[in-house]
N, C-alpha and C. Protein backbone atom coordinates (compact mmCIF):
# COMPACT_ATOMS: atom_id res chain seq x y z
N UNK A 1 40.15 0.05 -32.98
CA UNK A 1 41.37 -0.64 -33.37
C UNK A 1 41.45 -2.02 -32.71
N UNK A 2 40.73 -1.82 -31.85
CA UNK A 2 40.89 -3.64 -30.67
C UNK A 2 39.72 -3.91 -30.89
N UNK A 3 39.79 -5.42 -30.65
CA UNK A 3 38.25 -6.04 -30.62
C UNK A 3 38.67 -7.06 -29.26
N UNK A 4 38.11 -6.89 -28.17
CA UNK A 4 38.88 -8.21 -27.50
C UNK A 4 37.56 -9.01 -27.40
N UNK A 5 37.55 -10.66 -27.37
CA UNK A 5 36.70 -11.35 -27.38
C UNK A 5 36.71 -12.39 -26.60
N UNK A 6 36.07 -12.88 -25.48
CA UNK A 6 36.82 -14.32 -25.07
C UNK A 6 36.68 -15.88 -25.94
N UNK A 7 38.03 -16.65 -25.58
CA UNK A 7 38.01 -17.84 -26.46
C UNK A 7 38.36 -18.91 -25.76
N UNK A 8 38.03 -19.67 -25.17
CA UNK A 8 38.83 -20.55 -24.38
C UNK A 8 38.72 -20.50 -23.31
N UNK A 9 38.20 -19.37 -22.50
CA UNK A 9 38.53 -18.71 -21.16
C UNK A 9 40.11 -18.19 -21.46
N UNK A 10 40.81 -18.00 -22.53
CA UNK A 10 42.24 -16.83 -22.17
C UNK A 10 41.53 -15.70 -23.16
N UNK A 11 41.59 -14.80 -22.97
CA UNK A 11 41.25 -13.41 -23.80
C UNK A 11 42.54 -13.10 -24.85
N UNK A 12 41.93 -12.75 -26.05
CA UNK A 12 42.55 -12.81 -27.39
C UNK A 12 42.37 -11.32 -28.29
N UNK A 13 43.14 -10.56 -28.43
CA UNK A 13 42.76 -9.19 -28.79
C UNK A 13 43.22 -9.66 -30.31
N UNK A 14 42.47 -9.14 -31.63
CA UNK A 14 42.51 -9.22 -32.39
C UNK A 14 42.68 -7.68 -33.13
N UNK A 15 44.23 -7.19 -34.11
CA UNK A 15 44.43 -6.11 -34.41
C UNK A 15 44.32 -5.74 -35.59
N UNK A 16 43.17 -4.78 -36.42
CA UNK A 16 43.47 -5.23 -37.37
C UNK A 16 44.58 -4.52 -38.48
N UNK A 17 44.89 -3.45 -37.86
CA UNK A 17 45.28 -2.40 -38.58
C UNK A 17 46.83 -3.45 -38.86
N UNK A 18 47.17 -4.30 -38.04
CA UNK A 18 48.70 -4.98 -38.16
C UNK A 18 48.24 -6.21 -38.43
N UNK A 19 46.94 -6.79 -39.06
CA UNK A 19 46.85 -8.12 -39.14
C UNK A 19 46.92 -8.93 -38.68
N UNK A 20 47.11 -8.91 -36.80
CA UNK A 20 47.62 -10.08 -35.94
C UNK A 20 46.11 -10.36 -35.57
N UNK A 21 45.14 -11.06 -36.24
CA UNK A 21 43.94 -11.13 -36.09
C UNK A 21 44.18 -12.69 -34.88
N UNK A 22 43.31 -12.31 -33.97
CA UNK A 22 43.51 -13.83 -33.00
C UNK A 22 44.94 -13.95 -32.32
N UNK A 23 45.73 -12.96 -32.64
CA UNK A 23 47.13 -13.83 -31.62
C UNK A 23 46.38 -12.94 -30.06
N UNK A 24 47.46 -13.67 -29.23
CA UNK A 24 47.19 -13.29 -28.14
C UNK A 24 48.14 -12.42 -27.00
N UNK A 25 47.63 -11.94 -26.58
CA UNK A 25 47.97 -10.28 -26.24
C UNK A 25 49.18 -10.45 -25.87
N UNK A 26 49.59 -11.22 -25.09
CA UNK A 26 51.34 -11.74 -24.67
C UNK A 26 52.21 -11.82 -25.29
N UNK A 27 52.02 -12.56 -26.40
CA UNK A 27 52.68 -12.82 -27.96
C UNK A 27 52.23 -11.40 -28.62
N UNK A 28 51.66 -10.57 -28.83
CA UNK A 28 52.14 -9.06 -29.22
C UNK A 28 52.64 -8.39 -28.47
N UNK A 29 52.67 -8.25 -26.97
CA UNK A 29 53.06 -7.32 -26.20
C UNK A 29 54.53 -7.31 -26.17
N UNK A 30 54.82 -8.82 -26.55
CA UNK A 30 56.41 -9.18 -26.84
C UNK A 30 56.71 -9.14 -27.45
N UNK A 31 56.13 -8.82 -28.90
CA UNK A 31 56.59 -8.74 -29.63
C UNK A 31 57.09 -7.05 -30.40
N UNK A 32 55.99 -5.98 -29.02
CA UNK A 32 55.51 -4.76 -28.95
C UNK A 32 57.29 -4.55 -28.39
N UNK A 33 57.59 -5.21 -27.25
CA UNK A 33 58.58 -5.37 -26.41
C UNK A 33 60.07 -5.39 -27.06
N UNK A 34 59.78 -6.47 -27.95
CA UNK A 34 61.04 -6.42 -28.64
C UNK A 34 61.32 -5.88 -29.73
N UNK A 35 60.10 -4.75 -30.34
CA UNK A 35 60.59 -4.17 -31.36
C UNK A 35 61.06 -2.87 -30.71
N UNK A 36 60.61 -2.53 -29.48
CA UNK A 36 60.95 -1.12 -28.78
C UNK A 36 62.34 -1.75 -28.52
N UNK A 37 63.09 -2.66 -28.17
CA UNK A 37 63.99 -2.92 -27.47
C UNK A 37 65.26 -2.46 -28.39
N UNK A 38 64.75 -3.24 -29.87
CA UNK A 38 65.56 -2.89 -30.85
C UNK A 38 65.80 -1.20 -31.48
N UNK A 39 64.62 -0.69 -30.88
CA UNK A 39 64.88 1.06 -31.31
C UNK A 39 65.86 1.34 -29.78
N UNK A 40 65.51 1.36 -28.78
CA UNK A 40 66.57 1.92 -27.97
C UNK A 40 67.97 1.58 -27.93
N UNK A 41 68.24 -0.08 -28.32
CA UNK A 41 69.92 -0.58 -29.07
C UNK A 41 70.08 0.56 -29.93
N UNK A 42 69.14 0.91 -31.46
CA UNK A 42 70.02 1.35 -32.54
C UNK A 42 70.06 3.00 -31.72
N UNK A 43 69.17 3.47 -31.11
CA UNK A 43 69.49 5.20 -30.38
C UNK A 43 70.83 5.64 -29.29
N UNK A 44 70.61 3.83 -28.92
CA UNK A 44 72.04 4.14 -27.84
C UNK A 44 73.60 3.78 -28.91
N UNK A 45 73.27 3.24 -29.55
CA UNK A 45 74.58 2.99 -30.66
C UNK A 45 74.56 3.74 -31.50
N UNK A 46 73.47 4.97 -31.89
CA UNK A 46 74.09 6.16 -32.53
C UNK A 46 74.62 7.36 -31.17
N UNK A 47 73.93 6.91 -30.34
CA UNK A 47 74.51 7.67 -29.19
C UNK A 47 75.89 7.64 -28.83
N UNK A 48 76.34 6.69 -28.87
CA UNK A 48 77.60 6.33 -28.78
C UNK A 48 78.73 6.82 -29.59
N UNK A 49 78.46 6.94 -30.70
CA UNK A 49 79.04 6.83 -32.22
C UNK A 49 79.32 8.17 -31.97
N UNK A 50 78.31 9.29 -31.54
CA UNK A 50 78.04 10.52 -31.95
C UNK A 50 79.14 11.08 -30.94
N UNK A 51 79.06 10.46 -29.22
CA UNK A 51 79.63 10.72 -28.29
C UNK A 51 80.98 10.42 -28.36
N UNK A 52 81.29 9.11 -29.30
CA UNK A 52 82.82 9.16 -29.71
C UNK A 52 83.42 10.33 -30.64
N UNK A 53 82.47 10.74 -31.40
CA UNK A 53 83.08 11.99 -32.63
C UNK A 53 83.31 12.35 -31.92
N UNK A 54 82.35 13.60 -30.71
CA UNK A 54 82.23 14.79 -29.86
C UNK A 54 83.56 14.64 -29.53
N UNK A 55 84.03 13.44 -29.06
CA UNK A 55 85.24 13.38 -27.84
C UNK A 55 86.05 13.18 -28.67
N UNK A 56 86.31 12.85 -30.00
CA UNK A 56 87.83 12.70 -30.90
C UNK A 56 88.25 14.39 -31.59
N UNK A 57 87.06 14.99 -31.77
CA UNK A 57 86.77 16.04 -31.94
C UNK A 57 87.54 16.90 -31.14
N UNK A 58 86.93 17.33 -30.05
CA UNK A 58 87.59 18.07 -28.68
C UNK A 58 88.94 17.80 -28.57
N UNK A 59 89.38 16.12 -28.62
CA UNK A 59 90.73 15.96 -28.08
C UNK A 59 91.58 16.88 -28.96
N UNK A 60 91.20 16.63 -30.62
CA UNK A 60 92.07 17.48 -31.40
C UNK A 60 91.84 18.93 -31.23
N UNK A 61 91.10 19.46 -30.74
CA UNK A 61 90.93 20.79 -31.02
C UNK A 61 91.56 21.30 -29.53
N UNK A 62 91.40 20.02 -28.73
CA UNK A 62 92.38 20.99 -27.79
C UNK A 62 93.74 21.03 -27.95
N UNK A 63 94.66 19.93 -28.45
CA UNK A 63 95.55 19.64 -28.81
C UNK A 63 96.25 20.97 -29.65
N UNK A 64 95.45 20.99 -30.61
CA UNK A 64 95.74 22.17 -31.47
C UNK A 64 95.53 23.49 -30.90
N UNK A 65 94.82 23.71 -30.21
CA UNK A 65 94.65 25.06 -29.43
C UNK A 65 95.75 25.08 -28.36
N UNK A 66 96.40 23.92 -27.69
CA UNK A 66 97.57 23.87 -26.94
C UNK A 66 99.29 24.29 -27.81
N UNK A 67 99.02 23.93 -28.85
CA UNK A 67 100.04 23.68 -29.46
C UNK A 67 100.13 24.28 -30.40
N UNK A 68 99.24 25.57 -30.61
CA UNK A 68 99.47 26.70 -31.95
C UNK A 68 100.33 27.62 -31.78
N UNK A 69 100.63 27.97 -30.23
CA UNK A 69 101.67 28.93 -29.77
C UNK A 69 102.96 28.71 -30.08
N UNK A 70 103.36 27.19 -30.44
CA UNK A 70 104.59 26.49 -30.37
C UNK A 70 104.96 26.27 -32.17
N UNK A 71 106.34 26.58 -32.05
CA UNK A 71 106.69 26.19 -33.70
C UNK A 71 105.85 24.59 -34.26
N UNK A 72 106.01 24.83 -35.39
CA UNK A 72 105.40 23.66 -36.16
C UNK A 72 105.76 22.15 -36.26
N UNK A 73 107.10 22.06 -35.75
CA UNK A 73 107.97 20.92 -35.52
C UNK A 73 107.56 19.64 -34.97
N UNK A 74 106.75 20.55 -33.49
CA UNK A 74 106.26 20.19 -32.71
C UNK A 74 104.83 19.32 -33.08
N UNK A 75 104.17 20.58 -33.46
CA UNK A 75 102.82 20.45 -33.58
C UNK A 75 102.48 19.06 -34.29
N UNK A 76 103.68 19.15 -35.76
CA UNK A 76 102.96 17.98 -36.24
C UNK A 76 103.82 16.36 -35.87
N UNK A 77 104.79 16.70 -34.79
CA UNK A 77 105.13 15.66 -34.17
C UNK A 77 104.13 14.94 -33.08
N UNK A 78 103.74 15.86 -32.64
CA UNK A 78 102.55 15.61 -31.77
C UNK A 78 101.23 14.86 -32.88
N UNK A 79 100.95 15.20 -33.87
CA UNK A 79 99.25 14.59 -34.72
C UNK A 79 100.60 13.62 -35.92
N UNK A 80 101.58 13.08 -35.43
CA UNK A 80 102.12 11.95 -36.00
C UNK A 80 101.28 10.41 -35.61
N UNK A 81 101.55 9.71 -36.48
CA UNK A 81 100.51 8.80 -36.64
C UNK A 81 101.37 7.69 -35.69
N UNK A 82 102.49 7.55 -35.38
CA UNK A 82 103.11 6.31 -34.24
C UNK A 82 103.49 6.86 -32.86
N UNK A 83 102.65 7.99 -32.47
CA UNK A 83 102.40 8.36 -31.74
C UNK A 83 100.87 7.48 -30.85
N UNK A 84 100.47 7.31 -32.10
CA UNK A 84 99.04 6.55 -30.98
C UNK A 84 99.58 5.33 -30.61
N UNK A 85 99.08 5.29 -29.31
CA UNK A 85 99.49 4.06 -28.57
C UNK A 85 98.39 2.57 -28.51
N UNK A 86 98.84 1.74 -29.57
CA UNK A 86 97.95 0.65 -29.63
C UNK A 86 98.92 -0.54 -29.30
N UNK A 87 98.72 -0.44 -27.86
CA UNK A 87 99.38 -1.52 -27.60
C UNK A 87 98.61 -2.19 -26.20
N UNK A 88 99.29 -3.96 -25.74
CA UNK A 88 98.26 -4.83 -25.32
C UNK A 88 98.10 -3.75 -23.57
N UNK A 89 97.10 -3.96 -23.08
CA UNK A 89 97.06 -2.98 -21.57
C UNK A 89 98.27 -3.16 -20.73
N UNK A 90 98.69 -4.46 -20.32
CA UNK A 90 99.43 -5.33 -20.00
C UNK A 90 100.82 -3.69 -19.57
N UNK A 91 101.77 -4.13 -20.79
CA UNK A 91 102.89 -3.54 -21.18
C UNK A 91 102.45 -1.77 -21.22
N UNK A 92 101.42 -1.76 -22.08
CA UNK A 92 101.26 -0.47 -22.14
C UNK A 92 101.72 0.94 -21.96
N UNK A 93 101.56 0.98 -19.86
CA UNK A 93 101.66 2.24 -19.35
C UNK A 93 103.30 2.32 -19.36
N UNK A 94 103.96 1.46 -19.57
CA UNK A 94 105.63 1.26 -19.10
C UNK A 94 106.39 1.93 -20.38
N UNK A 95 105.52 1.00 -21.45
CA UNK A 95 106.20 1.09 -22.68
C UNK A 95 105.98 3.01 -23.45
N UNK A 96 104.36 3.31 -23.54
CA UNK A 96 104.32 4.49 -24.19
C UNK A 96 104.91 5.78 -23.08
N UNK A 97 105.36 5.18 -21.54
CA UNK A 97 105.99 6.19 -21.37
C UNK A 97 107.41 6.31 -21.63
N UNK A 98 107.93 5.08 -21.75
CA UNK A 98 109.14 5.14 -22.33
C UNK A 98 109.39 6.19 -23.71
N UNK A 99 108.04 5.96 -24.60
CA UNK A 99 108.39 6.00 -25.60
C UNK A 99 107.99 7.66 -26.12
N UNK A 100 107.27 7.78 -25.04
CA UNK A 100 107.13 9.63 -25.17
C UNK A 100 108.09 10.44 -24.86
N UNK A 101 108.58 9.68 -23.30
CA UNK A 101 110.14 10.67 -23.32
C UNK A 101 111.08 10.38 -24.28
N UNK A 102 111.07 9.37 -24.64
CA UNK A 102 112.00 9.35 -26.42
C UNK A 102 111.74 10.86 -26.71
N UNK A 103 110.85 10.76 -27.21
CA UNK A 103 109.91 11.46 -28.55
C UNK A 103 109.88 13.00 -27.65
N UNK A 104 110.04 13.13 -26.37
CA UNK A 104 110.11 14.45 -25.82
C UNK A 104 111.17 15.03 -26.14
N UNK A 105 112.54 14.12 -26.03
CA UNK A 105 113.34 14.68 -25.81
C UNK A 105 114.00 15.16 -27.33
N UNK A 106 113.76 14.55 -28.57
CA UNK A 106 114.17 14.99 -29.73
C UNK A 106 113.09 16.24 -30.35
């Protein structure tokens, strides 16, 4: 699969099975480099993806396993949609606790 040959005095591996006939070993090894680089990005960003389901997953299923004992009122006050708290970090912790004991107390 290699042929290495000297040229110049720098050594030049020529490949042929990928056609990089004459480049030189640095310029593939980097290029060896940055195509591995790009498989471990896309493995850790399905990693991620997968590790966010797992964990949106669980949250609901514990939620629901907490809250099956309890009338229904509840339950789906709790998986109400202005319940999620998207708000700036800042204000945040002040505001959604305000706004849960609201929501506790009715």
């Amino acid at each position: 699969m290699f042929r290495s040959s000297k040229r110049d005095g720098a050594e030049f591996s020529s490949v042929y099975v990928r056609g990089l006939r004459g480049v030189p070993r640095e310029a593939r090894e980097m290029a060896e480099l940055s195509k591995r680089r790009k498989e471990i990005d896309q493995t850790k960003s399905t990693l991620a993806a997968s590790k966010r389901e797992a964990d949106d997953t669980r949250q609901t299923m514990a939620a629901e396993t907490k809250h099956c004992g309890r009338e229904t009122e509840k339950k789906r006050r709790q998986f109400t949609v202005w319940r999620v708290k998207i708000l700036p970090p800042k204000q945040s912790s002040r505001l959604t606790r305000r706004f849960n004991r609201l929501l506790r107390r009715h």
